[in-house]
Protein backbone atom coordinates (compact mmCIF):
# COMPACT_ATOMS: atom_id res chain seq x y z
CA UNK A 1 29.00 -74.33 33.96
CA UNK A 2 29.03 -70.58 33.30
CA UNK A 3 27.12 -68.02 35.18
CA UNK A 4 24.98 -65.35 34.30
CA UNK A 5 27.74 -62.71 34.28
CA UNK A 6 30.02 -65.05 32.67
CA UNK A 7 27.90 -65.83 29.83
CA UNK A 8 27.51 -61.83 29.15
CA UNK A 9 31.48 -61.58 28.97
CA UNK A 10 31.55 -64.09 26.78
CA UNK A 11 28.97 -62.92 24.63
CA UNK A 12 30.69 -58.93 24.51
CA UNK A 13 34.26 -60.38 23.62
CA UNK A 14 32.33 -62.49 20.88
CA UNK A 15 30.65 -59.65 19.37
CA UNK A 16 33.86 -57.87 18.68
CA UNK A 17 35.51 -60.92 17.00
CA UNK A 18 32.95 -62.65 15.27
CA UNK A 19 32.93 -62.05 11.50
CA UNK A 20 36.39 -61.87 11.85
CA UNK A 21 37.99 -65.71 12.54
CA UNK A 22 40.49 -65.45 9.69
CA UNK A 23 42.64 -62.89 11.24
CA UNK A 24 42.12 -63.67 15.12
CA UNK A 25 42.89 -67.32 14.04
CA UNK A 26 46.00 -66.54 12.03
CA UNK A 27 47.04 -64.44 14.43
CA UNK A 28 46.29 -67.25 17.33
CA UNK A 29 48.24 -69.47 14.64
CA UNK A 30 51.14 -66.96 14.33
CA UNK A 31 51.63 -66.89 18.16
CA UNK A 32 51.56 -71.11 18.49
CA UNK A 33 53.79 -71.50 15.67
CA UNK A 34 56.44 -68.68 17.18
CA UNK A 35 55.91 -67.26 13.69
CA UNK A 36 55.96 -63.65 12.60
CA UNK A 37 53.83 -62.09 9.74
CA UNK A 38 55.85 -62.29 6.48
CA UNK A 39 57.58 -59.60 6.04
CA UNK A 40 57.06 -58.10 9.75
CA UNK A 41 60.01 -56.93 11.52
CA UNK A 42 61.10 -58.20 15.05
CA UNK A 43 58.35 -57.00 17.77
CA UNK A 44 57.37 -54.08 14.33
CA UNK A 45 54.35 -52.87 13.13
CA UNK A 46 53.20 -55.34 11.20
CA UNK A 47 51.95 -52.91 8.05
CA UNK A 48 48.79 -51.61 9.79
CA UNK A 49 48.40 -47.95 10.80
CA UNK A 50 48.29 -44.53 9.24
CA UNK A 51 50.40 -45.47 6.42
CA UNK A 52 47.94 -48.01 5.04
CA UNK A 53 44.96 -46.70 5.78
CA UNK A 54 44.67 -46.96 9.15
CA UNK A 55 42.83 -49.59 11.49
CA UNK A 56 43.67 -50.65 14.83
CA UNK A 57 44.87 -53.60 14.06
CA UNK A 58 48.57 -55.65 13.29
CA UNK A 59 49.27 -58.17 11.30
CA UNK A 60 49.64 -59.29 7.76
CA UNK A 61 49.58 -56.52 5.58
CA UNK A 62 46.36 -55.22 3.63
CA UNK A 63 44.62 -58.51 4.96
CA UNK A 64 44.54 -57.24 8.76
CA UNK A 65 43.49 -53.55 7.72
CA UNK A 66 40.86 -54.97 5.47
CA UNK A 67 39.85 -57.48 7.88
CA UNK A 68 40.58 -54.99 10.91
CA UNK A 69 37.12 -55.51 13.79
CA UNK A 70 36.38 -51.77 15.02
CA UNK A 71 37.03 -50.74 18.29
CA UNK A 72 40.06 -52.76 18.91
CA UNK A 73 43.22 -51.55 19.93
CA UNK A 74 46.49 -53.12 18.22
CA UNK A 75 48.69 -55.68 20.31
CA UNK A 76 51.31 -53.87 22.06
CA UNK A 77 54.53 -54.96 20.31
CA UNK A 78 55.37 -58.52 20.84
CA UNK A 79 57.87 -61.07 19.72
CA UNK A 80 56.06 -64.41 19.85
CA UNK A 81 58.04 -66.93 19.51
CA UNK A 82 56.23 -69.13 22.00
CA UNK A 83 54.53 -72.31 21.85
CA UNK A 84 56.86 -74.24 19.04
CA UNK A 85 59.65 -72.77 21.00
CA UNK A 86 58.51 -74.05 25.02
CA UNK A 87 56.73 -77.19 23.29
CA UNK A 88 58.14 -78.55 19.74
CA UNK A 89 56.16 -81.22 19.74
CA UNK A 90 53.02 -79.47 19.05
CA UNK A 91 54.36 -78.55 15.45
CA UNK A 92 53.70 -82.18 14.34
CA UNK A 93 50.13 -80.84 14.39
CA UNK A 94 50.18 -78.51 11.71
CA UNK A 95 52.49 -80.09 9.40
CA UNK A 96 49.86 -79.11 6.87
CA UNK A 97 50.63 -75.33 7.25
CA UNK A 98 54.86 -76.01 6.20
CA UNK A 99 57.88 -74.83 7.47
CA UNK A 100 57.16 -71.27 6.41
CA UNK A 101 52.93 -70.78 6.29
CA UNK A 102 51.52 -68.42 3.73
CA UNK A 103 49.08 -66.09 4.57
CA UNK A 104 46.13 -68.04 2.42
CA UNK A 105 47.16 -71.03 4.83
CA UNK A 106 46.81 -69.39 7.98
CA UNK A 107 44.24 -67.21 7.49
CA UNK A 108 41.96 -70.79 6.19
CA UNK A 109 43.04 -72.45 9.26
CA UNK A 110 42.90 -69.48 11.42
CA UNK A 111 38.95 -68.65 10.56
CA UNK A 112 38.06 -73.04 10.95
CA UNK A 113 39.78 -72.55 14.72
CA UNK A 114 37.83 -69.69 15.63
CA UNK A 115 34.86 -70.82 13.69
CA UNK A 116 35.09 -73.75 15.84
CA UNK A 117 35.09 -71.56 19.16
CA UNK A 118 32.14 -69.29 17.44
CA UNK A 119 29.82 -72.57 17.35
CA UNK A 120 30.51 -73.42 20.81
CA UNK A 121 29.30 -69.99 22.25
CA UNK A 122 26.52 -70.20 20.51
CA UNK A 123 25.63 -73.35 22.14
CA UNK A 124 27.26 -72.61 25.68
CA UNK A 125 24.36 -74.66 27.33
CA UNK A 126 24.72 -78.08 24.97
CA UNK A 127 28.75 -77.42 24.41
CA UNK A 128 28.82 -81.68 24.07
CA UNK A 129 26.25 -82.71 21.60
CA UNK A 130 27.54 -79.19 19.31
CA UNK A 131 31.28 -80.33 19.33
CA UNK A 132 31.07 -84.08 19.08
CA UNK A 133 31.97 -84.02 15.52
CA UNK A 134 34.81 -82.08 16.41
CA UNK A 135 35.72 -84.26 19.17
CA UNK A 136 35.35 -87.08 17.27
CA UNK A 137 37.92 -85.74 14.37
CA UNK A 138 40.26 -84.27 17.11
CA UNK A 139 40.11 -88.15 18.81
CA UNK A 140 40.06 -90.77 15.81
CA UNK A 141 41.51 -88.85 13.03
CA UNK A 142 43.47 -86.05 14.11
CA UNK A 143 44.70 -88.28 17.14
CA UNK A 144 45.95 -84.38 19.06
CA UNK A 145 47.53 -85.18 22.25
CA UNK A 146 44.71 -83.36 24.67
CA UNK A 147 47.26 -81.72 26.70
CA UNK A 148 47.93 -78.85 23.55
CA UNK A 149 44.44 -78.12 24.17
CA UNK A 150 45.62 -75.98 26.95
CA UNK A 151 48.33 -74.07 25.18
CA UNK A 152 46.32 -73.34 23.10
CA UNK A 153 43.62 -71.84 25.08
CA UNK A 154 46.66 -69.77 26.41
CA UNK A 155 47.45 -68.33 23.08
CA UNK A 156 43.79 -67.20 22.30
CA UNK A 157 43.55 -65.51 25.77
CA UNK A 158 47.00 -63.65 24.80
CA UNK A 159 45.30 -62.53 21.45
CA UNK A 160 42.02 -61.19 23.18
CA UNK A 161 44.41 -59.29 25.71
CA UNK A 162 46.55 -57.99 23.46
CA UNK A 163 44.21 -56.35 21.45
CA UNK A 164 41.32 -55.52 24.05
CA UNK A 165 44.08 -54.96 26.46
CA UNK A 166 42.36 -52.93 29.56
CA UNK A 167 38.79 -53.94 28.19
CA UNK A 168 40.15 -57.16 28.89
CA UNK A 169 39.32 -57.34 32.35
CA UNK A 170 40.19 -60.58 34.80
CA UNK A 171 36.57 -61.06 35.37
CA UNK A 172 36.27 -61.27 31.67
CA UNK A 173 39.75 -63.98 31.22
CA UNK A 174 38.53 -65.72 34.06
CA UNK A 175 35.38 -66.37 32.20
CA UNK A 176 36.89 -66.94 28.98
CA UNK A 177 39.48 -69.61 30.88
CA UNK A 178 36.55 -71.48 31.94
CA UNK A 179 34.78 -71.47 29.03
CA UNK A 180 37.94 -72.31 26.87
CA UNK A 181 38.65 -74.91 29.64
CA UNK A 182 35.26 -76.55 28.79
CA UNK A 183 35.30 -76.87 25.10
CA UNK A 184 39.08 -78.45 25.60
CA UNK A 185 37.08 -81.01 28.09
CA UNK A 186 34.22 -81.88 25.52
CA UNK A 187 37.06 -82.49 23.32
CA UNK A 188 38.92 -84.51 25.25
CA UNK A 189 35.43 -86.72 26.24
CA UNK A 190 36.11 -88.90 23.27
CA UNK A 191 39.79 -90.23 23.82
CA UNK A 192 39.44 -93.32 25.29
């Protein structure tokens, strides 16, 4: 699936991120649901910077400096309404998270995503038998329409580049794509 080089980017954009789900997911979560930090201003700093102690990082105030991986670079200001906004009917998804998510909310759901995406790099060469439980709740419980699968993949690659921006190279999205593209088809295995 992956080849040598591949597997490396993988593995360097993982190293920044991991230990930090809760605020990549939220923030993957805040970009799907065309939602902006409570209390943010349109396309603002989100509360993050010299202010508040520094960190490189935007988001939800206190959490994201807190929470802030080093060596990142903060998003270049965006307004996000996106995904809800092109496709509504991916909202009926996260019903769960309420018209208005809190931080607690997003930040629980957030970390689970990424945690999700964490187990599946660790097990890049068996990506099937590590995800079937997840497939199997994504299938036969959570019944998700497969085709959101790619949207989302969409909205994680925006929150890499954003904050990795240059570092981000194509080699590196085109490997991530591919991954990201074969976790969405393990998960899709199981609809039948």
């Amino acid at each position: 699936m992956l080849s040598a080089q591949e597997r490396v980017h993988i593995a360097q954009v993982w190293d920044l991120i991991a230990g930090h789900e809760a605020p990549f997911g939220a923030e993957l979560l805040l970009r799907w649901a065309g939602e902006e930090s409570p209390g943010s201003q349109r396309g603002g700093d989100w509360g993050v910077g010299p202010a508040t102690g520094g960190g490189r990082y935007r988001g939800f105030p206190g959490v994201w400096a807190a929470q802030a991986p080093k060596g990142l670079r903060p998003p270049p200001p965006l307004h996000s309404r996106r995904l809800f906004t092109a496709y509504p009917s991916t909202k009926t998804y996260f019903t769960h998270l309420g018209d208005s998510p809190d931080q607690a909310r997003l930040l629980s759901h957030g970390r689970r995503l990424l945690e999700a995406v964490g187990v599946a790099v660790q097990h890049v060469d068996n990506l099937r038998a590590a995800l079937s439980p997840l497939a199997d709740l994504h299938a036969h419980v959570l019944r998700v329409d497969p085709t959101n699968f790619p949207l989302l993949i969409q909205c994680f690659q925006v929150v890499l580049a954003s904050h990795l921006q240059g570092e981000f190279t194509v080699e590196m999205q085109a490997a991530w794509d591919k991954f990201l593209m074969g976790v969405a088809v393990v998960l899709t295995e199981k609809y039948r």
